[in-house]
N, C-alpha and C. Protein backbone atom coordinates (compact mmCIF):
# COMPACT_ATOMS: atom_id res chain seq x y z
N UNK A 1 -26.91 -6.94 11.71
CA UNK A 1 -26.60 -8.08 12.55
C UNK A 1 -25.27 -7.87 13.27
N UNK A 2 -24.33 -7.15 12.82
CA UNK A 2 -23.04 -6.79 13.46
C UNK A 2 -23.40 -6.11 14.49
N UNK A 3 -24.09 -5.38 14.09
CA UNK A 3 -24.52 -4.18 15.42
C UNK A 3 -24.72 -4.89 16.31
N UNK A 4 -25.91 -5.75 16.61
CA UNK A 4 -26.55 -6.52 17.38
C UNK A 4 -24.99 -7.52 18.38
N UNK A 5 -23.95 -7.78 17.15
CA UNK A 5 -23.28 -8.96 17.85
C UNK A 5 -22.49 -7.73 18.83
N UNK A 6 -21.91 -6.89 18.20
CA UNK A 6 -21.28 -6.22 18.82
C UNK A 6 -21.81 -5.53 20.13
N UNK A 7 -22.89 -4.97 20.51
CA UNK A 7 -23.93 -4.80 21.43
C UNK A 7 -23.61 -5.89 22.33
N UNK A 8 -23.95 -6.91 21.97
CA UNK A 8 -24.00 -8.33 22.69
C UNK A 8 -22.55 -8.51 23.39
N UNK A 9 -21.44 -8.41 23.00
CA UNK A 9 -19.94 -8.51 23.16
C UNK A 9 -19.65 -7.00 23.95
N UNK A 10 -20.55 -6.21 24.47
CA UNK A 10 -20.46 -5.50 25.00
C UNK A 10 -20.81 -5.55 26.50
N UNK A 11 -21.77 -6.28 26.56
CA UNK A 11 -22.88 -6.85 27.71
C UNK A 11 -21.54 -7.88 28.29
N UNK A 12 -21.07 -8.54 27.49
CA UNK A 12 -19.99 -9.61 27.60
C UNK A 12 -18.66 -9.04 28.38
N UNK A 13 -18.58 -7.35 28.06
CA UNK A 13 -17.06 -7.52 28.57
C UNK A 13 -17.14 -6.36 29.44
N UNK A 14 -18.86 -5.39 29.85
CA UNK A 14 -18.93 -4.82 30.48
C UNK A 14 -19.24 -5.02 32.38
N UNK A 15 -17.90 -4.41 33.40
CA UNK A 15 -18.71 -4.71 34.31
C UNK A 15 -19.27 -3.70 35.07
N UNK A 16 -20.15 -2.50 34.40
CA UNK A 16 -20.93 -1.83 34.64
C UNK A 16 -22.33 -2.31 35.47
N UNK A 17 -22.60 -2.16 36.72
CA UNK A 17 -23.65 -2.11 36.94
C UNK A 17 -25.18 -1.98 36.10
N UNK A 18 -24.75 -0.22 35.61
CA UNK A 18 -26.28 0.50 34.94
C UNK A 18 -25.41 0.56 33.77
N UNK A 19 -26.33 0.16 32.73
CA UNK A 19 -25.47 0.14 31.40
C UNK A 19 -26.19 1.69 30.69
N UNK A 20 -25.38 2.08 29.66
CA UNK A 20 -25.96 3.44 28.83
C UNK A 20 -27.38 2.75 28.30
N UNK A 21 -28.22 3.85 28.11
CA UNK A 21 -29.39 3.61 27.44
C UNK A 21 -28.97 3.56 25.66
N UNK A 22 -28.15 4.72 25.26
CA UNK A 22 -27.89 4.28 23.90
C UNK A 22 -26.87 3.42 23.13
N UNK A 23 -26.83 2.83 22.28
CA UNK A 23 -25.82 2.23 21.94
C UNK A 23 -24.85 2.48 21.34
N UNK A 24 -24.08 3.88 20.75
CA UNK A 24 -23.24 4.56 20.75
C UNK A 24 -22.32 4.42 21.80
N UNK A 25 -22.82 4.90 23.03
CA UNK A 25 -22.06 4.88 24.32
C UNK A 25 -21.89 3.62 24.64
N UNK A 26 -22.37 2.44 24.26
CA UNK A 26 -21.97 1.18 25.15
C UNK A 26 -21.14 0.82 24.02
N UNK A 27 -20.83 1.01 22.43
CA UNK A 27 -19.68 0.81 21.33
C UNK A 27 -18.22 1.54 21.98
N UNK A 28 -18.79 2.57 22.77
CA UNK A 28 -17.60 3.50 23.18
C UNK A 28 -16.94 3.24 24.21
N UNK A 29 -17.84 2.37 25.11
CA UNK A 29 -17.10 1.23 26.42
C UNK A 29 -16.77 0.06 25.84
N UNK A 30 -17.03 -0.27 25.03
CA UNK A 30 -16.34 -1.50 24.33
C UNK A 30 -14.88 -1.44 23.60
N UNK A 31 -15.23 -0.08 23.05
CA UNK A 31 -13.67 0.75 22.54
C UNK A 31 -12.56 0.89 23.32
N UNK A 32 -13.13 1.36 24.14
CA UNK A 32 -11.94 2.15 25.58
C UNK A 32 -11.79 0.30 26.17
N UNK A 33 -12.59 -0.69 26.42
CA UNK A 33 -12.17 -1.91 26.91
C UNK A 33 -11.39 -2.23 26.01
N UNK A 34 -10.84 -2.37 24.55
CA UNK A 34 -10.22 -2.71 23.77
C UNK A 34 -9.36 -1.68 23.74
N UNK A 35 -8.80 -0.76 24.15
CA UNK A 35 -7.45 0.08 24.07
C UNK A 35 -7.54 0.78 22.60
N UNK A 36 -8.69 0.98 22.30
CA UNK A 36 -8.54 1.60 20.40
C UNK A 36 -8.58 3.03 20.50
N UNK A 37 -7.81 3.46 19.38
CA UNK A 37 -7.64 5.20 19.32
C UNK A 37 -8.73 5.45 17.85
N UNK A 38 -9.89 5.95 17.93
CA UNK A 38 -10.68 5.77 17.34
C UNK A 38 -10.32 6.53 15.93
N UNK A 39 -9.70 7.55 15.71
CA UNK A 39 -9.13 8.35 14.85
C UNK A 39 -8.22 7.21 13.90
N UNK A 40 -7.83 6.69 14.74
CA UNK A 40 -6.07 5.44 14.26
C UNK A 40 -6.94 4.98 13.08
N UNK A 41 -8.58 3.93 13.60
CA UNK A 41 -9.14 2.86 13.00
C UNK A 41 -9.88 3.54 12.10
N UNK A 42 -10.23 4.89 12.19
CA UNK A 42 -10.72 5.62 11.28
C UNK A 42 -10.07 5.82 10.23
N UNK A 43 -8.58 5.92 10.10
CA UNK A 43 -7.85 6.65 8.97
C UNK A 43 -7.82 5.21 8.08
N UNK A 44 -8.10 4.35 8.52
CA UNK A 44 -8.07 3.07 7.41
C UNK A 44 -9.39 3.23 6.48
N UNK A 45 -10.01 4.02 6.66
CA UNK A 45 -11.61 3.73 6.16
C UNK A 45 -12.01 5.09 5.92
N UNK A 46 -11.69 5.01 4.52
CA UNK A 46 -11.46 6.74 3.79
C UNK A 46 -13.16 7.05 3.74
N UNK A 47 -13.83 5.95 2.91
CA UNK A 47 -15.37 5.97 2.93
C UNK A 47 -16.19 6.51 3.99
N UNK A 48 -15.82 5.82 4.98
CA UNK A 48 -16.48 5.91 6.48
C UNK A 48 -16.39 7.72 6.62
N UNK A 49 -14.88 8.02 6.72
CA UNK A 49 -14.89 9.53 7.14
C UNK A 49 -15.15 10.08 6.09
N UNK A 50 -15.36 9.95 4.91
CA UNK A 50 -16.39 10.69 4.31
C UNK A 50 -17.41 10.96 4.74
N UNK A 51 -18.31 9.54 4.70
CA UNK A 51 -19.69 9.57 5.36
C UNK A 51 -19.98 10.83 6.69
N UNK A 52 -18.84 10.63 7.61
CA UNK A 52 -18.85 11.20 8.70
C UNK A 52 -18.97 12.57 8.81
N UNK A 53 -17.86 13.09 7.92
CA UNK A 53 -18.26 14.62 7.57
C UNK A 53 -19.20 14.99 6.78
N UNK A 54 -19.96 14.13 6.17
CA UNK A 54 -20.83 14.76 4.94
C UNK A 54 -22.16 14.18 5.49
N UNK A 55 -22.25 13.55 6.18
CA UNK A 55 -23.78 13.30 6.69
C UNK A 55 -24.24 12.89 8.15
N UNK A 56 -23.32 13.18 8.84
CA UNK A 56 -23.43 13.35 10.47
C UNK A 56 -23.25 14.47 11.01
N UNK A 57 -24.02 15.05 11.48
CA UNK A 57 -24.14 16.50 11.64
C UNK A 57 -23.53 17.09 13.12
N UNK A 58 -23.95 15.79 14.04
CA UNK A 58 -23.65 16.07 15.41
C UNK A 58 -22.08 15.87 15.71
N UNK A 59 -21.00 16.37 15.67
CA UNK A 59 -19.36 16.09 15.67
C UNK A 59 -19.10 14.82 16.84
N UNK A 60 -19.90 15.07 17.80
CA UNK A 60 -19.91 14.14 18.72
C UNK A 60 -20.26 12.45 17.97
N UNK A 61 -21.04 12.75 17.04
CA UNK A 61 -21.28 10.99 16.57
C UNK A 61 -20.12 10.74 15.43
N UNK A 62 -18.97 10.91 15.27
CA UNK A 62 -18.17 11.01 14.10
C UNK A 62 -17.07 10.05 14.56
N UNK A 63 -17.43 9.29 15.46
CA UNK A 63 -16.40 8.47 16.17
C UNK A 63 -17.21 7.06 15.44
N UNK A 64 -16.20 5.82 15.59
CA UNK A 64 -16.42 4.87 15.22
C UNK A 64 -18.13 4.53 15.59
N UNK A 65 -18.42 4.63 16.95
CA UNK A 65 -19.24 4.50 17.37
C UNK A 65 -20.82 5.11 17.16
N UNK A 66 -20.50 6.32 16.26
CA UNK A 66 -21.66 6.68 15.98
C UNK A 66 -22.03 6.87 14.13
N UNK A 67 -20.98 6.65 13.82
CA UNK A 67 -21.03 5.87 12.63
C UNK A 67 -21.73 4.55 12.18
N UNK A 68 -21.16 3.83 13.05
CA UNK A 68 -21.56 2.23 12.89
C UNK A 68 -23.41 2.30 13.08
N UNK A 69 -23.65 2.95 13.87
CA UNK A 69 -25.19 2.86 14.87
C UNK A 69 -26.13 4.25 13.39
N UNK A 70 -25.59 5.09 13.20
CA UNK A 70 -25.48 6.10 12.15
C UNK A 70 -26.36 5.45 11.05
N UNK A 71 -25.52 4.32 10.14
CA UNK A 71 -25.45 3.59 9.18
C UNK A 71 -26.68 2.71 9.43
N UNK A 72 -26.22 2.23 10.62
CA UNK A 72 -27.79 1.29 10.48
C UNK A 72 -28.56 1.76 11.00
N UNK A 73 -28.85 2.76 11.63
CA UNK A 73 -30.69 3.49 11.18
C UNK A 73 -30.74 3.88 10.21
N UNK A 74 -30.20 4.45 9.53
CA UNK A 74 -30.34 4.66 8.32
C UNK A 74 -30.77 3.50 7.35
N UNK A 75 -30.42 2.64 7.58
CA UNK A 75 -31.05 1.52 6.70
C UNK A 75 -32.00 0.82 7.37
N UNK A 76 -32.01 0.48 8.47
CA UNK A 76 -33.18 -0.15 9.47
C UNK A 76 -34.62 0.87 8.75
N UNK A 77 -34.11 2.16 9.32
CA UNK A 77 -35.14 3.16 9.76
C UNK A 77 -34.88 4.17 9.47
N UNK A 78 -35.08 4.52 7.99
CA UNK A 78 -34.26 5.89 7.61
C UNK A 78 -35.45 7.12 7.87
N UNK A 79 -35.13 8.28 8.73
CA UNK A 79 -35.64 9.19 8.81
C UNK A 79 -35.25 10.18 7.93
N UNK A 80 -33.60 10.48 7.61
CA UNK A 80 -33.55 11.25 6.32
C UNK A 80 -33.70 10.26 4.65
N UNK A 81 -33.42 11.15 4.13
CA UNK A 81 -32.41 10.50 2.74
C UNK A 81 -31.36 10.48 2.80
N UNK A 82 -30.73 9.78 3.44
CA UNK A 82 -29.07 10.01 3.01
C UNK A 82 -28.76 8.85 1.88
N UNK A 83 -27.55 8.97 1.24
CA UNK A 83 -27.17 8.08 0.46
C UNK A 83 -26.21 7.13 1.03
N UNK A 84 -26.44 6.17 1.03
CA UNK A 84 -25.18 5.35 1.89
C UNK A 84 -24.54 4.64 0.22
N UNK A 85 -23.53 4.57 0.08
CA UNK A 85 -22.79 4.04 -1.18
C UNK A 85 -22.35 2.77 -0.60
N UNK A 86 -22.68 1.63 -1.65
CA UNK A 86 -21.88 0.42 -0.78
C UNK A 86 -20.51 0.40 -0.68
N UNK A 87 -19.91 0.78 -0.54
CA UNK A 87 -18.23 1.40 -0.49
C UNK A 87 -18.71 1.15 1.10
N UNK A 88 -19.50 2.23 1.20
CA UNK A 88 -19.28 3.17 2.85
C UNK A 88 -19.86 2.09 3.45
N UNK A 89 -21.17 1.08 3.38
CA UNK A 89 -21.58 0.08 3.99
C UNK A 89 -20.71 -1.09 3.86
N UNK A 90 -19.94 -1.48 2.82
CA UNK A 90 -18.67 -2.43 3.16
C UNK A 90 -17.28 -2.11 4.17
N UNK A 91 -17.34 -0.76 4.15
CA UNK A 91 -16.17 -0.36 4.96
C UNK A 91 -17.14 -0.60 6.19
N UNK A 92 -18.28 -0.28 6.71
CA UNK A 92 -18.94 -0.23 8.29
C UNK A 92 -18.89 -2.09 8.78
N UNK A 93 -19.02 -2.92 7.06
CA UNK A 93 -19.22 -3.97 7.42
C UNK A 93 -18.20 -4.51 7.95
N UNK A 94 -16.64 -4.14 7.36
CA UNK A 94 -15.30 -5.06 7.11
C UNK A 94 -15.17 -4.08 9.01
N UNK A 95 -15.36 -2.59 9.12
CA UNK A 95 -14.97 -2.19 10.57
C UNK A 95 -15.76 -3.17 11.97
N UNK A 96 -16.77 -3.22 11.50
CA UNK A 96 -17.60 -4.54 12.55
C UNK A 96 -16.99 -5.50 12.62
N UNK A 97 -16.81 -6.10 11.35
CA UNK A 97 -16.41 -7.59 11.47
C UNK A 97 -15.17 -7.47 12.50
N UNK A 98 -14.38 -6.76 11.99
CA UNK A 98 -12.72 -6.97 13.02
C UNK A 98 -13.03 -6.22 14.20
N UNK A 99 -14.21 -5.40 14.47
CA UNK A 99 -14.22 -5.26 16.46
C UNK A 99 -14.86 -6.15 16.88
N UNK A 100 -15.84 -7.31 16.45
CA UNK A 100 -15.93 -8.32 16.70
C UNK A 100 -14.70 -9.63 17.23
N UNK A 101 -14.01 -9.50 15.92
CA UNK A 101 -12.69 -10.87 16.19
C UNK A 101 -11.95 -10.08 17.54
N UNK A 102 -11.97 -8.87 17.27
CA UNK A 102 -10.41 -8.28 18.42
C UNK A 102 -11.40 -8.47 19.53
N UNK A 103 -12.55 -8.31 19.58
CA UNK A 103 -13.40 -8.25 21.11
C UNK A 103 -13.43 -9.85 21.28
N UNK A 104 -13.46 -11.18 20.31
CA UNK A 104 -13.45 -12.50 21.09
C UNK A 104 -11.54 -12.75 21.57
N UNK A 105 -10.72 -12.08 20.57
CA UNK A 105 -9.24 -12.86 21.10
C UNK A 105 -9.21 -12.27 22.23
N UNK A 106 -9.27 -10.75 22.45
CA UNK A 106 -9.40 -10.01 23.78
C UNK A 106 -10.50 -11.33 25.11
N UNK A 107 -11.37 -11.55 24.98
CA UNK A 107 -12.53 -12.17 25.61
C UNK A 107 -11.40 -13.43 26.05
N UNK A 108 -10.97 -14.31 24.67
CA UNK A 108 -10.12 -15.59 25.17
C UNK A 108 -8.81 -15.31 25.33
N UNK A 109 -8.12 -14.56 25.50
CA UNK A 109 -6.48 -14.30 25.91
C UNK A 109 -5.85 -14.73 24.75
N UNK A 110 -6.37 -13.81 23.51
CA UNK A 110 -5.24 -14.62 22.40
C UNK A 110 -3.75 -13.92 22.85
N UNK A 111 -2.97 -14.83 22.83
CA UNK A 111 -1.86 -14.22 22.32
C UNK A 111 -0.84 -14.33 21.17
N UNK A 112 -0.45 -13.54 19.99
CA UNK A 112 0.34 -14.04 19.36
C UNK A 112 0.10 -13.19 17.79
N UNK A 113 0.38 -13.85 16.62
CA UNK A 113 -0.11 -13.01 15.44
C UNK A 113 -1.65 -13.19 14.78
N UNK A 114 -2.64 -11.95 14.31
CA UNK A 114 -3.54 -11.96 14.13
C UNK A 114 -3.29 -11.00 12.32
N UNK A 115 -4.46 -11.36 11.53
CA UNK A 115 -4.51 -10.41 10.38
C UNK A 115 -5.48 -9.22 10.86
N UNK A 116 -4.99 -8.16 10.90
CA UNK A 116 -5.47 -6.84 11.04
C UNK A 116 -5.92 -6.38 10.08
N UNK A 117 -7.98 -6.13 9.61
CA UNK A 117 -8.41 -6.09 8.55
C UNK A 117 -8.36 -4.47 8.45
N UNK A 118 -8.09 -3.32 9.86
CA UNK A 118 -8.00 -2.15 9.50
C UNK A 118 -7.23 -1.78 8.22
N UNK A 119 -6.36 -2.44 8.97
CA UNK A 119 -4.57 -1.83 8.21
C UNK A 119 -3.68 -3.00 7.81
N UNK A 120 -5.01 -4.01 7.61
CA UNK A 120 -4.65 -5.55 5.89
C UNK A 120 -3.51 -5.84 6.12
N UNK A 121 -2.63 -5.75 7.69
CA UNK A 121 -1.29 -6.32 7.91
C UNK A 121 -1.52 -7.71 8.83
N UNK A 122 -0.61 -8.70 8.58
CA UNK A 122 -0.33 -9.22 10.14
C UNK A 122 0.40 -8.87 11.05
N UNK A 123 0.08 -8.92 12.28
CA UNK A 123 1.18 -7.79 13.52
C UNK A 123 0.94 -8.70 14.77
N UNK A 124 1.39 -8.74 15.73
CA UNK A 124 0.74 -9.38 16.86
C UNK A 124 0.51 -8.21 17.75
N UNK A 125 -1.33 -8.64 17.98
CA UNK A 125 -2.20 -7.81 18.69
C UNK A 125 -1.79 -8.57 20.13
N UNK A 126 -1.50 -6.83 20.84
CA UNK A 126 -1.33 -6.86 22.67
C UNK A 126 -2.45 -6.95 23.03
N UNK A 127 -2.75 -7.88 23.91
CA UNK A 127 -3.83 -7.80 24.53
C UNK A 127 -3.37 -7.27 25.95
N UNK A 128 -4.44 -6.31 26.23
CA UNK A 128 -3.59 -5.46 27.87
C UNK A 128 -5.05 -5.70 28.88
């Protein structure tokens, strides 16, 4: 269901004409619209880059974005066996949830202090 919202909040903040056919690439215009260094949000989420090196084969999907989409075929529609540990599906869950919140304060002009569930601080998020 994250997937889906996030997809949706993509449609929301894209003003692309022809949108990507996959949804990797439209997580990755949603990224670059949010100013995120995908490596940064990665190093919070030891699980995740596990997952990433040990069961994503293509280097190109090892970004937030093909992780997230990764995870849930795999459970939607699993074509391999992989093992997903709920560790690694709570870390994909807790990484959704907060590109969700940063994609609505971004959407309404928050400005000011927010709790940052990457890196479990409060900081005040720039919105640019």
């Amino acid at each position: 269901m994250a997937q889906a919202g996030l997809e949706e909040l993509y449609y929301w903040t894209s003003t692309n004409k022809k949108h990507p056919d996959k949804t990797p690439n439209k997580f990755r215009e949603l990224i670059k619209y949010l100013n995120l260094v995908d490596s940064e949000i990665l190093s919070n989420y030891k699980s995740l880059e596990f997952f990433a090196e040990n069961h994503i084969k293509n280097p190109n999907y090892r970004d937030i974005s093909g992780i997230i989409t990764t995870i849930r075929n795999n459970i939607v529609h699993p074509i391999e066996n992989v093992k997903i540990t709920v560790e690694t599906k709570h870390e994909a869950w807790q990484l959704c949830l907060w590109l969700i919140e940063i994609t609505l304060l971004k959407i309404l002009n928050h400005q000011g202090l927010y709790f940052d569930r990457a890196r479990r601080i409060n900081f005040d998020y720039i919105i640019s």
